[in-house]
C-alpha atoms as a PDB file:
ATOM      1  CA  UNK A   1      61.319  92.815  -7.334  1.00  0.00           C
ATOM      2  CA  UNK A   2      63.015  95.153 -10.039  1.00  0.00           C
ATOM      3  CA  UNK A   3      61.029  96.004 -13.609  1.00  0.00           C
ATOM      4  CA  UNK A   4      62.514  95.862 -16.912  1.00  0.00           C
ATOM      5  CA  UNK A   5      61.251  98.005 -19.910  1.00  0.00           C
ATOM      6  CA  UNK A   6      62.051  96.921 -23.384  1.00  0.00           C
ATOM      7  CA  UNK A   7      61.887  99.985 -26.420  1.00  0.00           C
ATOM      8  CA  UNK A   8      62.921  99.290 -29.693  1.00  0.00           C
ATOM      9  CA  UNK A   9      66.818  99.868 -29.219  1.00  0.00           C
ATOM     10  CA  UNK A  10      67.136  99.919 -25.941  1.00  0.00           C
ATOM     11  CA  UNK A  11      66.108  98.191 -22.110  1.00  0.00           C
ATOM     12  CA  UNK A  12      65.544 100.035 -18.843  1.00  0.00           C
ATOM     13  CA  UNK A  13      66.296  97.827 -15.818  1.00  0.00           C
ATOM     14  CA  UNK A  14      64.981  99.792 -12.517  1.00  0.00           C
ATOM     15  CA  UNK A  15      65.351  97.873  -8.811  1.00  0.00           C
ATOM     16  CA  UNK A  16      63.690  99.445  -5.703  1.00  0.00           C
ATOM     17  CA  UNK A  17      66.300 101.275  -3.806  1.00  0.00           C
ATOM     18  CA  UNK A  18      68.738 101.229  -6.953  1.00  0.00           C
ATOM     19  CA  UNK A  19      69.398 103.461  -9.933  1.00  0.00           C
ATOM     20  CA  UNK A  20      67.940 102.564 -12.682  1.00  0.00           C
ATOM     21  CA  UNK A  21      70.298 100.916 -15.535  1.00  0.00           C
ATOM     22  CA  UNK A  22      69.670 102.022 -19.153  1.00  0.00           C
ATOM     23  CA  UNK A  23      71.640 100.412 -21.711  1.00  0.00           C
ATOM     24  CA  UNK A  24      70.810 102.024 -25.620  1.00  0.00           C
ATOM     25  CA  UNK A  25      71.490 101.412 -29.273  1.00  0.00           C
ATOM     26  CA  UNK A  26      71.284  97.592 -28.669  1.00  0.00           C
ATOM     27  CA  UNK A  27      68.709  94.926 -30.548  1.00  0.00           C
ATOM     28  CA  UNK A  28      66.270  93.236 -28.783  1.00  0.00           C
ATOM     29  CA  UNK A  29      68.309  89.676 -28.483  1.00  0.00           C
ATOM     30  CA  UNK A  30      71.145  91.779 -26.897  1.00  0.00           C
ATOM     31  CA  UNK A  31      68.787  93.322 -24.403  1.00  0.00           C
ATOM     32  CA  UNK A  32      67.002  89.770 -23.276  1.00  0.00           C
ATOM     33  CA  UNK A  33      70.260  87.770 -23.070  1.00  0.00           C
ATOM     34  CA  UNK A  34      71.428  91.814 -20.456  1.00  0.00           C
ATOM     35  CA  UNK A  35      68.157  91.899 -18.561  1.00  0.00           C
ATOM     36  CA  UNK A  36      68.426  87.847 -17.895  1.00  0.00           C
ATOM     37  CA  UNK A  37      72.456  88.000 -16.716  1.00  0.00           C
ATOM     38  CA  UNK A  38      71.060  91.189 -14.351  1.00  0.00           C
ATOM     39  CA  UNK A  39      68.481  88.908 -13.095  1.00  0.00           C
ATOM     40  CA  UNK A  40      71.385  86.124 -12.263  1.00  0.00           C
ATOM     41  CA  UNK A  41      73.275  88.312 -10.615  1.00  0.00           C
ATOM     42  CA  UNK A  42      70.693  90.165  -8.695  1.00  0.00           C
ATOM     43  CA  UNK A  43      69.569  86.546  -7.396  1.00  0.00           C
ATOM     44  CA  UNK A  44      73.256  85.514  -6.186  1.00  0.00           C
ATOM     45  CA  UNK A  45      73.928  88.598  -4.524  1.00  0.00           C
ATOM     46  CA  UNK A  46      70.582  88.237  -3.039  1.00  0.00           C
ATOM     47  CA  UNK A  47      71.973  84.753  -1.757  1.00  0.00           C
ATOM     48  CA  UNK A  48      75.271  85.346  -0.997  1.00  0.00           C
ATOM     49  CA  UNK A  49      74.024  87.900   1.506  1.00  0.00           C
ATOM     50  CA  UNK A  50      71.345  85.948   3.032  1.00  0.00           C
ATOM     51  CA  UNK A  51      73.766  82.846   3.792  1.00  0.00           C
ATOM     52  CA  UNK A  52      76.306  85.354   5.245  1.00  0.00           C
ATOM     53  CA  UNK A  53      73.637  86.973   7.900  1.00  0.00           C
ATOM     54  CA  UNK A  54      72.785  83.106   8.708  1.00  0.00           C
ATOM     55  CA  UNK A  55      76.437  82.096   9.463  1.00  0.00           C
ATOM     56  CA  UNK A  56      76.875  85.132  11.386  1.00  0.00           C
ATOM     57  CA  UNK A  57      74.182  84.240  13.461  1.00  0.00           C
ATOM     58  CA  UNK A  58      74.535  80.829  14.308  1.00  0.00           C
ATOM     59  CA  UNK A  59      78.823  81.329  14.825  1.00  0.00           C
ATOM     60  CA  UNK A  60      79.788  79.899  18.068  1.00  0.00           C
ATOM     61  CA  UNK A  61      81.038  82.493  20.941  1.00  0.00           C
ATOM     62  CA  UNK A  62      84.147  82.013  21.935  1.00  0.00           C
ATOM     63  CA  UNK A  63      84.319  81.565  25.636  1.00  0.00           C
ATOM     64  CA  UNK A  64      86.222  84.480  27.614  1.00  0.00           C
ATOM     65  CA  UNK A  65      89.674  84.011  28.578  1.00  0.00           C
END
């Protein structure tokens, strides 16, 4: 899915496909409570997505006029 990589100040977020995301100068709590709110979002995006290609597909035709 996307790997994160923790360093001593700082967390590297990288998603196939995406730019990678480095955030610096943080502590470590900072960089689990970033990586986790990423992850969140990733996964409703991920969601939102999939439910709209799923009502696109199954919206009724209107008949022609």
């Amino acid at each position: 899915m996307f790997q994160v990589q923790a360093f001593e100040n700082s967390a590297e977020v990288v998603s196939p496909g995406t730019c990678g995301l480095r955030i610096c100068d943080i502590d470590r709590a900072f960089c689990d409570r970033v990586v986790k709110k990423l992850k969140g979002l990733i996964r409703k995006y991920r969601q939102h997505c999939r439910r709209d290609i799923s009502l696109r597909r199954h919206k009724k035709k209107e008949p022609p006029r």
